[in-house]
Each structure stands twice: as C-alpha cells, then as structure tokens.
N, C-alpha and C. Protein backbone atom coordinates (compact mmCIF):
# COMPACT_ATOMS: atom_id res chain seq x y z
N UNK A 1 2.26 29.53 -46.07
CA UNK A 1 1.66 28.24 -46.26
C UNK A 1 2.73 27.24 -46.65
N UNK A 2 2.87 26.55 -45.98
CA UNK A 2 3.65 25.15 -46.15
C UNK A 2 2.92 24.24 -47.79
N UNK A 3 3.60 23.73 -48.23
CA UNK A 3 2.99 22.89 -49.23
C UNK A 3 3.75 21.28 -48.83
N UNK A 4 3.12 20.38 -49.41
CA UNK A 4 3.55 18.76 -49.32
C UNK A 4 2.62 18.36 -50.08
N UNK A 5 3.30 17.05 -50.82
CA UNK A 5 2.40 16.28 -51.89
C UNK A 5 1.77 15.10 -50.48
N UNK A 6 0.68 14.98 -51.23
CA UNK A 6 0.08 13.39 -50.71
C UNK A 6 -0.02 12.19 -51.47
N UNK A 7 -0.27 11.36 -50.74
CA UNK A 7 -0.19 10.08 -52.37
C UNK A 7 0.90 8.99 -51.92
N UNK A 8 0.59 8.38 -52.19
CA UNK A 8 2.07 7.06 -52.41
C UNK A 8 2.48 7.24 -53.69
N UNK A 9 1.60 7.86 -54.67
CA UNK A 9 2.45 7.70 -56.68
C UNK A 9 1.72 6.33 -56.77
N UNK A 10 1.20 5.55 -56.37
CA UNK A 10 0.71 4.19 -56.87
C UNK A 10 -0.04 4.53 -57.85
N UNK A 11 -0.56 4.21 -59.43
CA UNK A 11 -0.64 5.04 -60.84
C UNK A 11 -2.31 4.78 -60.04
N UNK A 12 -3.30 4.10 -59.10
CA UNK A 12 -4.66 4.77 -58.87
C UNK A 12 -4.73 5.52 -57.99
N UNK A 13 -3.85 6.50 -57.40
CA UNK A 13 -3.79 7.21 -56.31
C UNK A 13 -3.55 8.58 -57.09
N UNK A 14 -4.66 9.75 -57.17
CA UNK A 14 -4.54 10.98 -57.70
C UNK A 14 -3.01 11.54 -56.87
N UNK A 15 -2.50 12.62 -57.46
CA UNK A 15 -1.29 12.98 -56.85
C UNK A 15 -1.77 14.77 -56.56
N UNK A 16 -1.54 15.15 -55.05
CA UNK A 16 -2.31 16.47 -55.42
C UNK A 16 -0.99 17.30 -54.21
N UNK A 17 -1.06 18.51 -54.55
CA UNK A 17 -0.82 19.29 -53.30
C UNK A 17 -1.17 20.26 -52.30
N UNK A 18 -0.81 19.93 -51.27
CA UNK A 18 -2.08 20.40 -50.35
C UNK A 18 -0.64 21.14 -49.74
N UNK A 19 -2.00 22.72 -48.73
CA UNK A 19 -1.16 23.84 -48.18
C UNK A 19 -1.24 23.42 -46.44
N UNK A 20 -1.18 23.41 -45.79
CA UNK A 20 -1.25 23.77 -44.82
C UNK A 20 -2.04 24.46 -44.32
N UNK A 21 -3.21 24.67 -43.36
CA UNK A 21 -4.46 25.89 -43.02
C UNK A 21 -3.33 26.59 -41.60
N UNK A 22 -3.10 27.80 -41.68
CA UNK A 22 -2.84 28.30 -40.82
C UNK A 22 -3.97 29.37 -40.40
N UNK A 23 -3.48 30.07 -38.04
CA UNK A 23 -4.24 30.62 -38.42
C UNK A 23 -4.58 31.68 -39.44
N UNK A 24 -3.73 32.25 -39.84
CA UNK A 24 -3.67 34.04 -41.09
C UNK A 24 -4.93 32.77 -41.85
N UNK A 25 -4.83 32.27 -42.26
CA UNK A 25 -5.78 31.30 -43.30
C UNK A 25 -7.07 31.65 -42.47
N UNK A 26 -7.69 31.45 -41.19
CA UNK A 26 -8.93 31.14 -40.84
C UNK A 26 -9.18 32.62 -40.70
N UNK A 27 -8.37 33.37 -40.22
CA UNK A 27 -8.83 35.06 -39.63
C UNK A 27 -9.81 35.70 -40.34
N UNK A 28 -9.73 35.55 -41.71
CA UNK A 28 -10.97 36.33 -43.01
C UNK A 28 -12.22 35.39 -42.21
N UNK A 29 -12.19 33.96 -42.40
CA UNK A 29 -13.58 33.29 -42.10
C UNK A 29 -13.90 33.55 -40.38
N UNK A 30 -12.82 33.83 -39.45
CA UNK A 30 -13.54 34.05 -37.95
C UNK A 30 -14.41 35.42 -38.39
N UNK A 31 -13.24 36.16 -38.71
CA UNK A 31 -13.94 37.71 -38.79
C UNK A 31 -15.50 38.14 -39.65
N UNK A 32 -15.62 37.20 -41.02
CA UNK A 32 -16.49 37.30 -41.40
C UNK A 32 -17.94 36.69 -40.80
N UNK A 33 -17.32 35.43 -39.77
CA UNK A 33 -18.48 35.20 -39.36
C UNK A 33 -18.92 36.33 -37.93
N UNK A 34 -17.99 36.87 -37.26
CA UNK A 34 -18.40 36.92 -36.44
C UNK A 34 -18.65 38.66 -36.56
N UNK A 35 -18.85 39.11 -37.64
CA UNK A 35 -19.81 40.03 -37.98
C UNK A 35 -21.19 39.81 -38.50
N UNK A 36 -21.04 38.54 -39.31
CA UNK A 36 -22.71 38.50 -39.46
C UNK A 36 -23.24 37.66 -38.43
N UNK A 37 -22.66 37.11 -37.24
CA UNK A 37 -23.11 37.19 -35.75
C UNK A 37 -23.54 37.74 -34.85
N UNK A 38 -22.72 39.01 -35.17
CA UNK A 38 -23.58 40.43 -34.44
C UNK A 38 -24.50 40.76 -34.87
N UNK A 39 -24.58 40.86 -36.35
CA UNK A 39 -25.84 40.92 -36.85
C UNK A 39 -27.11 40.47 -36.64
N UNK A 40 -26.78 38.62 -36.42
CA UNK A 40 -27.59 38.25 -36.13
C UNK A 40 -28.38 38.56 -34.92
N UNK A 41 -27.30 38.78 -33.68
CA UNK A 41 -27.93 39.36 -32.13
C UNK A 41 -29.11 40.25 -32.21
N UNK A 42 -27.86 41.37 -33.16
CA UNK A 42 -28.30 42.81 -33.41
C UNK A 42 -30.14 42.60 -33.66
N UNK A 43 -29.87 41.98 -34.81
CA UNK A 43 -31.84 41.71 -35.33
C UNK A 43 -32.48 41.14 -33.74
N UNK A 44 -31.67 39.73 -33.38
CA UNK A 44 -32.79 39.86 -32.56
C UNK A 44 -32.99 40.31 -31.29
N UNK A 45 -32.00 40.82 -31.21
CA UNK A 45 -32.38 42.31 -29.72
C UNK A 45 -33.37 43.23 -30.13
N UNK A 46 -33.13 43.57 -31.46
CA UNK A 46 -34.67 44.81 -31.94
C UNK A 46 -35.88 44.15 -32.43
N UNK A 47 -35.80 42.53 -32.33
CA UNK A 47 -37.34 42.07 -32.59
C UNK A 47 -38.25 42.41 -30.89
N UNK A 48 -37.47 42.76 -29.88
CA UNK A 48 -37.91 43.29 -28.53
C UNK A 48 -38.93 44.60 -28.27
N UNK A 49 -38.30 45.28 -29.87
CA UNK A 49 -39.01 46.52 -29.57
C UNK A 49 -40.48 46.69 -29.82
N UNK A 50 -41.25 47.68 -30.05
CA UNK A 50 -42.01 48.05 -30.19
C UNK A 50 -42.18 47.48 -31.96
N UNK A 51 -43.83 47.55 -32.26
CA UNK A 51 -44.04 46.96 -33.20
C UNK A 51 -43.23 48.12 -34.97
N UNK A 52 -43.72 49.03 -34.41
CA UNK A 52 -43.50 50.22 -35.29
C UNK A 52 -41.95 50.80 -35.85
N UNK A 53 -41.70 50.58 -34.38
CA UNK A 53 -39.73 50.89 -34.40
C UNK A 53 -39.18 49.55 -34.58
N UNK A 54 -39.89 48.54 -34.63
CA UNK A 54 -39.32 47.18 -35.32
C UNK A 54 -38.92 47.50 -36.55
N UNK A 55 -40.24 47.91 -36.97
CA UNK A 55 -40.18 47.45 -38.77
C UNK A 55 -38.95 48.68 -39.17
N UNK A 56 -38.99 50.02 -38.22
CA UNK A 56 -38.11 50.73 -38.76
C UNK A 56 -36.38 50.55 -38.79
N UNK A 57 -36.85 49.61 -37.78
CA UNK A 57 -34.89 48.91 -37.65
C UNK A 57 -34.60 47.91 -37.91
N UNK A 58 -35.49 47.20 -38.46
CA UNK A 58 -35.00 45.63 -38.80
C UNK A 58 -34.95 45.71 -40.22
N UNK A 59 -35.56 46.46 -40.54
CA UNK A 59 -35.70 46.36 -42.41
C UNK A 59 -34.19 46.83 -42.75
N UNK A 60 -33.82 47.82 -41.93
CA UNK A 60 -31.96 48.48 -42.86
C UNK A 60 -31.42 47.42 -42.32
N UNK A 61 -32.03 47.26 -41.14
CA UNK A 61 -30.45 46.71 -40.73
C UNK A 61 -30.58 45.24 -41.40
N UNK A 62 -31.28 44.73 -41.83
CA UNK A 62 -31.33 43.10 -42.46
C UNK A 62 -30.57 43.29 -43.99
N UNK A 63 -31.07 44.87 -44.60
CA UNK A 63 -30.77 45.23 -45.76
C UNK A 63 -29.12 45.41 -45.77
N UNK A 64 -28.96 46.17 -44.54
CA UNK A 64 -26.53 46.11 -44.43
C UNK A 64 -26.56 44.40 -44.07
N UNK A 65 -26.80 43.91 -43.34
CA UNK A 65 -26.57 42.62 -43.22
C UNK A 65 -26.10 41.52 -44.57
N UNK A 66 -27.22 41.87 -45.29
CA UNK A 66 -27.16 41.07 -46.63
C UNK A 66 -26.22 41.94 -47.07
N UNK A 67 -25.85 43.13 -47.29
CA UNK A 67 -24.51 43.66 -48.33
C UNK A 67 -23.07 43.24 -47.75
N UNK A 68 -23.28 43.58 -46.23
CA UNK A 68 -22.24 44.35 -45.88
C UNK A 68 -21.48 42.75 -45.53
N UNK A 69 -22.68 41.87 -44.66
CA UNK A 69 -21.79 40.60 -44.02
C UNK A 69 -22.27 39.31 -44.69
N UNK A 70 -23.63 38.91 -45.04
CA UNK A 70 -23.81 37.45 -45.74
C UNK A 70 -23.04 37.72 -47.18
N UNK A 71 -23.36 38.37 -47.92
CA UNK A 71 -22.74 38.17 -49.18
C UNK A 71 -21.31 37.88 -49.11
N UNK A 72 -20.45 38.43 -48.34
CA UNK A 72 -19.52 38.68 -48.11
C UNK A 72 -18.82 37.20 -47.39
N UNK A 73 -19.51 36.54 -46.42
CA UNK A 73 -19.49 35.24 -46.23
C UNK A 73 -19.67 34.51 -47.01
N UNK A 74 -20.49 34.39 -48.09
CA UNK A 74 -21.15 33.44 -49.22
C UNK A 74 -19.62 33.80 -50.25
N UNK A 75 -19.25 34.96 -50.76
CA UNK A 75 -18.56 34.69 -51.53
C UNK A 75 -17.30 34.66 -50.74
N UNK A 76 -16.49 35.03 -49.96
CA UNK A 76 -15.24 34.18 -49.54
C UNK A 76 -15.45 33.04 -48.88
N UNK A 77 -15.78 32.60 -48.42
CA UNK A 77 -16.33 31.18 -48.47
C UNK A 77 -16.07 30.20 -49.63
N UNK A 78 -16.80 30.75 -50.40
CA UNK A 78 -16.51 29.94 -51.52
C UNK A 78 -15.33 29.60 -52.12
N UNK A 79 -14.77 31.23 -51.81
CA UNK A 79 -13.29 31.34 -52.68
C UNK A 79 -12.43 30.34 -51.96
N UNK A 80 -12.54 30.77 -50.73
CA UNK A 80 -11.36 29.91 -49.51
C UNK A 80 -11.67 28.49 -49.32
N UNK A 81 -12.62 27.87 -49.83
CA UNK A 81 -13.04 26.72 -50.13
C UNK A 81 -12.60 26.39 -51.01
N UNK A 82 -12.79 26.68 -51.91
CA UNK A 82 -12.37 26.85 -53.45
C UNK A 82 -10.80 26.20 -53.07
N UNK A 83 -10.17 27.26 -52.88
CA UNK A 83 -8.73 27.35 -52.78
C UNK A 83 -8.05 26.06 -51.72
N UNK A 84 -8.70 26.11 -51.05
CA UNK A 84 -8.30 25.03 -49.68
C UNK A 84 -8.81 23.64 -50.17
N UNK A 85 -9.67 23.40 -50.99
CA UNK A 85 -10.52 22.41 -51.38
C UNK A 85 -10.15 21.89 -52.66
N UNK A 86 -10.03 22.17 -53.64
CA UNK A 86 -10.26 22.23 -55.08
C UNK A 86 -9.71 20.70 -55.18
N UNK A 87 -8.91 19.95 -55.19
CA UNK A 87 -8.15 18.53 -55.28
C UNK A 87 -9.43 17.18 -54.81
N UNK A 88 -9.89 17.63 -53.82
CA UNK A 88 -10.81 17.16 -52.58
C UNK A 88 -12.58 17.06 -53.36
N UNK A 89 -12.44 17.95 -54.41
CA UNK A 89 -14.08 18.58 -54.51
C UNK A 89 -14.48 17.46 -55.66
N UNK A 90 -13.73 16.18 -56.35
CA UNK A 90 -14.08 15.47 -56.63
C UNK A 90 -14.61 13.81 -55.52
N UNK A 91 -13.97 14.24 -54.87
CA UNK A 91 -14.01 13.06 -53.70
C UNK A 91 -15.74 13.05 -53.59
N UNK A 92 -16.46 11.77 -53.26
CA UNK A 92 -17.55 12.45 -52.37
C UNK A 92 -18.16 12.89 -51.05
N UNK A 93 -17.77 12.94 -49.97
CA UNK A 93 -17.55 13.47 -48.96
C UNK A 93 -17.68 14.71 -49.68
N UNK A 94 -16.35 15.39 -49.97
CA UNK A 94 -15.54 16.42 -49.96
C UNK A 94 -16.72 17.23 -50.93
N UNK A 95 -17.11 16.63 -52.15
CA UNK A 95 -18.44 16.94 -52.63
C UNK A 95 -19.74 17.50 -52.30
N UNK A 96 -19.70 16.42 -51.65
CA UNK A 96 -21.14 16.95 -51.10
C UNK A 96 -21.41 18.09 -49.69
N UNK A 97 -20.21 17.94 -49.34
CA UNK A 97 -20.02 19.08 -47.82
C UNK A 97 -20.04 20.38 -49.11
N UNK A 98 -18.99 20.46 -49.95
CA UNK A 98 -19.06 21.67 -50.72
C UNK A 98 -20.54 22.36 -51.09
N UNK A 99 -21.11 21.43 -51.77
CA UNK A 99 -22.26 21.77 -52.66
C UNK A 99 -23.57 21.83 -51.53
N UNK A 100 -23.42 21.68 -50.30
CA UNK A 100 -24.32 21.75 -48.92
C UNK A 100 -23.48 23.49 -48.61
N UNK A 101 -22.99 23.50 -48.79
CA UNK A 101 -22.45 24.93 -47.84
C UNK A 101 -22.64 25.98 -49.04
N UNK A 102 -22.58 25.84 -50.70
CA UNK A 102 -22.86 26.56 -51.39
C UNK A 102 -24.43 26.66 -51.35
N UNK A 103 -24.98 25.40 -51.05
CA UNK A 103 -26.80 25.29 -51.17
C UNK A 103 -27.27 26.63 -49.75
N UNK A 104 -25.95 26.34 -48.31
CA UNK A 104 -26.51 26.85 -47.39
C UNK A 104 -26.84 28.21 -47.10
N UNK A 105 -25.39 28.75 -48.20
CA UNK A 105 -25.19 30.40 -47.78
C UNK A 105 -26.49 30.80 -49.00
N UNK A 106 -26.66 29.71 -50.10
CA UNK A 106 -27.69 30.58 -51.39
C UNK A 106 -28.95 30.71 -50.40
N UNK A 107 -29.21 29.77 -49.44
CA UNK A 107 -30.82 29.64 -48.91
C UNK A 107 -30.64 30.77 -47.74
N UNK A 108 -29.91 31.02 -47.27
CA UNK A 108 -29.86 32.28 -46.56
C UNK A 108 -29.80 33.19 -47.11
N UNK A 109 -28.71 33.55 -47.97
CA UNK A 109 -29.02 34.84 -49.07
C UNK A 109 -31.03 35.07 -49.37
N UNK A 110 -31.43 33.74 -50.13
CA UNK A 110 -32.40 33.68 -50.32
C UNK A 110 -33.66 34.34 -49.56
N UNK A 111 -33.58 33.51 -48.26
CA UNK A 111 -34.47 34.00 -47.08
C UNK A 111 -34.66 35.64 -47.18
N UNK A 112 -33.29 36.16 -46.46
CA UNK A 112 -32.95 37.29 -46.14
C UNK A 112 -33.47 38.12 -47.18
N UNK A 113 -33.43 38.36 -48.33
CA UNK A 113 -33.80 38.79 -49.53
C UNK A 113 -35.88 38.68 -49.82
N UNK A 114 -35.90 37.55 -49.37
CA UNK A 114 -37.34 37.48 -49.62
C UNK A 114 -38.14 38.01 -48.30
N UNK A 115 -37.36 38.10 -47.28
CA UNK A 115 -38.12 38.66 -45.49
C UNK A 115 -37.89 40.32 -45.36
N UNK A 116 -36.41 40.75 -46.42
CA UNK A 116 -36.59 42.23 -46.82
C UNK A 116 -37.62 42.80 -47.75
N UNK A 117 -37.94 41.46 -48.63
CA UNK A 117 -39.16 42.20 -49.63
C UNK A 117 -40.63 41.85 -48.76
N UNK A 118 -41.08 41.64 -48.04
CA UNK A 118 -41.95 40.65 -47.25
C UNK A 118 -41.74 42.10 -46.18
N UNK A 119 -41.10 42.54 -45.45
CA UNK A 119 -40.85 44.05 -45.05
C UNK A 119 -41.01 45.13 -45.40
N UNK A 120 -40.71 45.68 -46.85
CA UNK A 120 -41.11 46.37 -47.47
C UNK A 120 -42.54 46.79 -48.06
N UNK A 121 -43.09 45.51 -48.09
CA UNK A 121 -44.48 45.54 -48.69
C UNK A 121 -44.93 45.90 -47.59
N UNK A 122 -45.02 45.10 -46.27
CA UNK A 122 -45.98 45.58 -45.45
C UNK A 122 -45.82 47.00 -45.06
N UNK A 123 -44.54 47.64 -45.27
CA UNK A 123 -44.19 48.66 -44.87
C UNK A 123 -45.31 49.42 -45.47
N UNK A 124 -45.30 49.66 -47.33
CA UNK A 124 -46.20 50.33 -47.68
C UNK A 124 -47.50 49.84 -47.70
N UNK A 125 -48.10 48.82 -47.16
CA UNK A 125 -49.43 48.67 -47.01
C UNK A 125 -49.63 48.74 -45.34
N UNK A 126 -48.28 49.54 -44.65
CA UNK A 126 -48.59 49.82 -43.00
C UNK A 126 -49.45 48.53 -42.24
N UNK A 127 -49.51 47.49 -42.74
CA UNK A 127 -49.84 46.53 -42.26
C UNK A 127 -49.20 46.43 -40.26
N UNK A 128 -50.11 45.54 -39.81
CA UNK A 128 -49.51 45.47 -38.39
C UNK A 128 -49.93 43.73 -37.57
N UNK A 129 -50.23 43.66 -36.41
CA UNK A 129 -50.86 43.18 -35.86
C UNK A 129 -50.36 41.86 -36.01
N UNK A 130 -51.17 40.70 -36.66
CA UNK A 130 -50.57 39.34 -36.97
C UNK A 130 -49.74 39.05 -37.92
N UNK A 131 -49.46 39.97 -38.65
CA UNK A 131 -48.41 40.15 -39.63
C UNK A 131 -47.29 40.07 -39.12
N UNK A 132 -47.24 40.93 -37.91
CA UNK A 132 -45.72 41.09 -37.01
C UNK A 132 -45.30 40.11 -36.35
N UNK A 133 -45.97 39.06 -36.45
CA UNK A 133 -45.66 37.51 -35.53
C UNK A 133 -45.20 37.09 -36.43
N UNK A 134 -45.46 36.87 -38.06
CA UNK A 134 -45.24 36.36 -38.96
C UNK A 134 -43.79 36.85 -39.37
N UNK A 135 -43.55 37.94 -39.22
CA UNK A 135 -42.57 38.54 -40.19
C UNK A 135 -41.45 38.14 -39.04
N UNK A 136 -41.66 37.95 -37.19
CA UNK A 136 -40.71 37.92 -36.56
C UNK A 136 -40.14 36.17 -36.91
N UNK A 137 -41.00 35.26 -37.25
CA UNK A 137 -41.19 34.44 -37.11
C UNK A 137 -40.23 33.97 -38.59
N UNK A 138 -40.36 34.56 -39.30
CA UNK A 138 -39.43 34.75 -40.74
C UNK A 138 -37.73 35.34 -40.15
N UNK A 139 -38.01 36.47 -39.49
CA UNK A 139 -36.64 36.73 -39.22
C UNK A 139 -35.80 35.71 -38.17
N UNK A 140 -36.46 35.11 -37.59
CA UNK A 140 -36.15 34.07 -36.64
C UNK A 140 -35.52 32.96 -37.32
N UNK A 141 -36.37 32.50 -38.47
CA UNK A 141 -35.91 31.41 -39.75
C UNK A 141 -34.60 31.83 -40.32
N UNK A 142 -34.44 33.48 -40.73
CA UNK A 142 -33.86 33.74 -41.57
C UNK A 142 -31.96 33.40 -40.81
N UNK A 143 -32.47 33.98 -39.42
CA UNK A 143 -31.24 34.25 -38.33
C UNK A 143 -30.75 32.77 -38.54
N UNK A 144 -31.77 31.60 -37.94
CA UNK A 144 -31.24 30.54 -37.78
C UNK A 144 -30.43 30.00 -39.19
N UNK A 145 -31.01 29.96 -40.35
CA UNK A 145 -30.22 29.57 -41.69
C UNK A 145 -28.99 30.61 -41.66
N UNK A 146 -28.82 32.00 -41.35
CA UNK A 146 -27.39 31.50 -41.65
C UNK A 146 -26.79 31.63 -40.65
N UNK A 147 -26.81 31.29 -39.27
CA UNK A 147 -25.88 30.89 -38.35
C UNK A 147 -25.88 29.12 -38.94
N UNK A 148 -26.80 28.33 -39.48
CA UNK A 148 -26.43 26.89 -39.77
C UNK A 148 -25.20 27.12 -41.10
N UNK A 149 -25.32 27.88 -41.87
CA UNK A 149 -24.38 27.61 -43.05
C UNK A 149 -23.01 28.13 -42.26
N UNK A 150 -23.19 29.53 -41.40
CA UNK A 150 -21.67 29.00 -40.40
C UNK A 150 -21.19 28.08 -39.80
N UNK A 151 -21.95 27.11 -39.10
CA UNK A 151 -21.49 26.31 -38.56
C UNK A 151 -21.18 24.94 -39.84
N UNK A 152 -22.25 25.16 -40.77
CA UNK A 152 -21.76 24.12 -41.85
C UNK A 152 -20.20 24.10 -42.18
N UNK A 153 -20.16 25.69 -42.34
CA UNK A 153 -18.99 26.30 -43.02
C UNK A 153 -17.46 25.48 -42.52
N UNK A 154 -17.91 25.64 -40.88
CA UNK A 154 -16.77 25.25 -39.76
C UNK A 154 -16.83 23.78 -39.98
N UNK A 155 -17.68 23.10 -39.89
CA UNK A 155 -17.38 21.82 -39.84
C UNK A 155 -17.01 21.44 -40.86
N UNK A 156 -17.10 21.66 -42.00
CA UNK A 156 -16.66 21.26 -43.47
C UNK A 156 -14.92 21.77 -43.38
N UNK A 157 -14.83 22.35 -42.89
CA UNK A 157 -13.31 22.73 -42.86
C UNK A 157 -13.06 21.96 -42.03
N UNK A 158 -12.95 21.54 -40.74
CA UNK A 158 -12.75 20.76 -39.89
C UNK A 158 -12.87 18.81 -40.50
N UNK A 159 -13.73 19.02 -40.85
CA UNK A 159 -13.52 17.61 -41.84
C UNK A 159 -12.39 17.53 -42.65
N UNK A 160 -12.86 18.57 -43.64
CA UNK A 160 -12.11 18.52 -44.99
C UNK A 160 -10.86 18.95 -44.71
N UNK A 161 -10.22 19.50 -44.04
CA UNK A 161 -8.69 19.88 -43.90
C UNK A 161 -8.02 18.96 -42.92
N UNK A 162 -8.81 18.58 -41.54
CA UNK A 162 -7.88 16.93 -40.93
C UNK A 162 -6.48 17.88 -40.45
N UNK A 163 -5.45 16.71 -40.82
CA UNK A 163 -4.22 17.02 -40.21
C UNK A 163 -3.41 18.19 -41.01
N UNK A 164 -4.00 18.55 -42.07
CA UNK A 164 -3.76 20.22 -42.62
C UNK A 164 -3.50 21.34 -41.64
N UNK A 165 -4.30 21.23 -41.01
CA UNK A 165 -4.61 22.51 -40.03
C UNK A 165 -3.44 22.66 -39.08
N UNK A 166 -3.06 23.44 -38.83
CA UNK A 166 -1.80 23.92 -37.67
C UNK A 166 -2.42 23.73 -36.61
N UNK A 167 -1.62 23.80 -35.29
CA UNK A 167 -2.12 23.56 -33.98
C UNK A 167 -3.07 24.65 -33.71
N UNK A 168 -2.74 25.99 -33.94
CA UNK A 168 -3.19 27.20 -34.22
C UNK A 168 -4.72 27.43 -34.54
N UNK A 169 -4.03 26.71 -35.91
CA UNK A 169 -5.69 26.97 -36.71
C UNK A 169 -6.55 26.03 -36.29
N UNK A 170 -6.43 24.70 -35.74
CA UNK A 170 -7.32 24.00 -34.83
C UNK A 170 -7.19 24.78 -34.00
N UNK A 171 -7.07 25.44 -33.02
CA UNK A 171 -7.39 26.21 -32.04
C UNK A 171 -8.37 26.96 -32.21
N UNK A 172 -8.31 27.63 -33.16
CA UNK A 172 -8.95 28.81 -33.89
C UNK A 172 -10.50 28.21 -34.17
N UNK A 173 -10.12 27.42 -35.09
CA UNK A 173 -11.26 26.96 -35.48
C UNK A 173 -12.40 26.30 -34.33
N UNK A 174 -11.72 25.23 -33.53
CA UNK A 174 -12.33 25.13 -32.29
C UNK A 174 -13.36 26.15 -31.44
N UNK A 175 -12.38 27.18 -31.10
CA UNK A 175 -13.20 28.06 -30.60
C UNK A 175 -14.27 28.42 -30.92
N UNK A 176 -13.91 28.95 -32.35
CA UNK A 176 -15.15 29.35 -32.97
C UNK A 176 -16.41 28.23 -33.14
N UNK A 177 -16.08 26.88 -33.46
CA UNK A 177 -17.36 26.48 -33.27
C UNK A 177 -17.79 26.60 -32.37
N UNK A 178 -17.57 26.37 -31.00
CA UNK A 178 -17.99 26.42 -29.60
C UNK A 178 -18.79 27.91 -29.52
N UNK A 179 -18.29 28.77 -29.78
CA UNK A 179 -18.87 30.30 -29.61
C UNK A 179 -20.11 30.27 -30.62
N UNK A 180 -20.06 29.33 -32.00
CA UNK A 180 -21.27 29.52 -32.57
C UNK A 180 -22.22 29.07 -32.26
N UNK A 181 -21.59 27.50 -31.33
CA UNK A 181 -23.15 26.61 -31.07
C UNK A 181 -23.22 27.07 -29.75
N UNK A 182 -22.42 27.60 -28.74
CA UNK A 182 -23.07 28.56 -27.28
C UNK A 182 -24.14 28.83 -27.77
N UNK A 183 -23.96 29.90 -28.89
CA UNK A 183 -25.03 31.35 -29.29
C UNK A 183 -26.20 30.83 -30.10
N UNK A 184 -25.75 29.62 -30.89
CA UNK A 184 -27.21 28.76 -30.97
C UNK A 184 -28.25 28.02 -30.06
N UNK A 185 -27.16 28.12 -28.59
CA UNK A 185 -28.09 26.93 -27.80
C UNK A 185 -28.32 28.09 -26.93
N UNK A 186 -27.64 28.88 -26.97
CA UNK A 186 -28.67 30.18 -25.70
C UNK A 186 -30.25 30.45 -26.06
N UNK A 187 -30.76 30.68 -24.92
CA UNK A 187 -32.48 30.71 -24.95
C UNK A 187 -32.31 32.27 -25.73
N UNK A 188 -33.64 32.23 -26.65
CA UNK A 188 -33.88 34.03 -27.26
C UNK A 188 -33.78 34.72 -26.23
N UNK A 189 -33.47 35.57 -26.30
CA UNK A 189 -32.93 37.00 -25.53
C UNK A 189 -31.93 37.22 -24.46
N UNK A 190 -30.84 36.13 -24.50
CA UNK A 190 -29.90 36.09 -23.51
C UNK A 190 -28.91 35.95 -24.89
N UNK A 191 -28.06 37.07 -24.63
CA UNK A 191 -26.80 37.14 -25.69
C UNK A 191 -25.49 37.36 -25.26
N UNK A 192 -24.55 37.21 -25.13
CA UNK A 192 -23.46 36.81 -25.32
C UNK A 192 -22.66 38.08 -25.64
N UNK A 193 -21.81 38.29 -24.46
CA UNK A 193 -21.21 39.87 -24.88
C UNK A 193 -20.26 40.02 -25.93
C-alpha cells in the first residue's frame, strides 16, 4: 500500500493519510462476495424442488450461509471499511454510505436468521401448502437484501475511495459490480455459470 497525505495544511482543512486500494486490497471483498453469491443461486435453484426436499435443503443450507459467508461479509466489511475509511467516516457522504452498509449487512443477517427460525417451526409443526409460497417468498426477500448490501458494499467503495484505487483495483471492482447487477437483473431461474 502506497501512503500520501491529502490536504493543502490550510489550519480548516483536516490533514489525513490515505493508502492506496490495490487489487490484494479488494480480493478478501470479491471472494467474500462471490461466495455468498453462490449461495445465493444455490437457495434459489433448490426453491425448484419439490415441496418436502425444499424445506430439507434450504433450511442447512441458509443455516452455512449465515455462518460460513454473510457473517463473514458483515464483519470484514466492516473491518476493511473501517480501515480504508476511518478519516472519511466523519464527512457526511462518507457517513452515511458507512452507517447504510452497516444497517444493510445487520438487515440481512436479520432476515436470514428470522426465515431460518420461520423454517424450523414449520418444520416441527410439518406445516405445508400456503406456507411454502410464503416461506419462498421470504427466501426471495432474504436473497435480494443481501445481494443489495453487496452491491451497497461496491458502490460505497467506489465512491468513497475515487482516485485511491489502482487501475487494477478499478478493474476489479468494476467487474464485480457488473457480475452482481447481471445476476440481479437475470429473470429467476436463469443463472450464471
């Protein structure tokens, strides 16, 4: 990471130093998103199945999802925000993108957490029928919130870092939005190899 001060020194101009985003910098956030991307597919390729072998594969797999890849987004995220940000997080812009992307990954955590307990119950009350429209209809919500806090994620970096970013890591970053909003604007059940 390169460092350089910003500022003219004029005594109302904060004096801060900023790194450089390379790509090694974005690789944790491509990779993390684009596991809880598969994820996301993953769920909704098995909302296809059968009503019964739904509930039996969507419930773990929503349950690794939340351990293995949202949490895991929610808290480096934060950190690499944190870290890339911290000078910026008084600004307001820079503010309020922060405290939107911490609001975004909590309301997905959230979801996900309340559509696994919302799974579980029906599980043991074997519930079926119009329930299963409901619960797809939740996982559908749940998918869309956090593919939005990824793309929040991306654009807040893309704002907030500007001429920071290496040619590289604009590259990088680029792509990846493009690959997230493809996979948002594809019709349900056409996915993206």
């Amino acid at each position: 990471m390169m460092a350089y001060q910003a500022g003219n020194g004029s005594p109302g101009r904060r004096e801060r130093c900023w790194h450089m985003i390379t790509e090694l910098d974005l690789m944790r956030l491509v990779a993390d998103h684009s596991r809880l991307e598969r994820y996301c597919r993953a769920l909704e390729a098995a909302t296809s199945g059968a009503p019964g072998a739904r509930q039996r594969t969507i419930t773990p797999m929503l349950r690794d999802m939340v351990e293995t890849a949202l949490e895991l987004c929610a808290r480096h995220g934060q950190e690499r925000l944190e870290a890339w940000f911290d000078a910026e997080a008084g600004e307001p812009v820079a503010g309020a993108l922060l405290s939107a992307i911490r609001a975004a990954h909590g309301s997905a955590l959230r979801q996900c957490r309340e559509l696994i307990a919302t799974l579980e119950r029906r599980a043991q009350l074997q519930e079926e029928g119009s329930a299963t429209s409901l619960a797809a209809a939740l996982l559908r919500g749940a998918i869309q919130s956090c593919r939005q806090a990824m793309l929040l994620e991306k654009l807040a970096i893309a704002q907030l870092a500007g001429e920071r970013l290496t040619p590289g890591a604009r590259g990088l970053l680029d792509d990846s939005l493009v690959a997230l909003c493809e996979d948002q604007a594809a019709p349900a059940g056409a996915y993206r190899a």
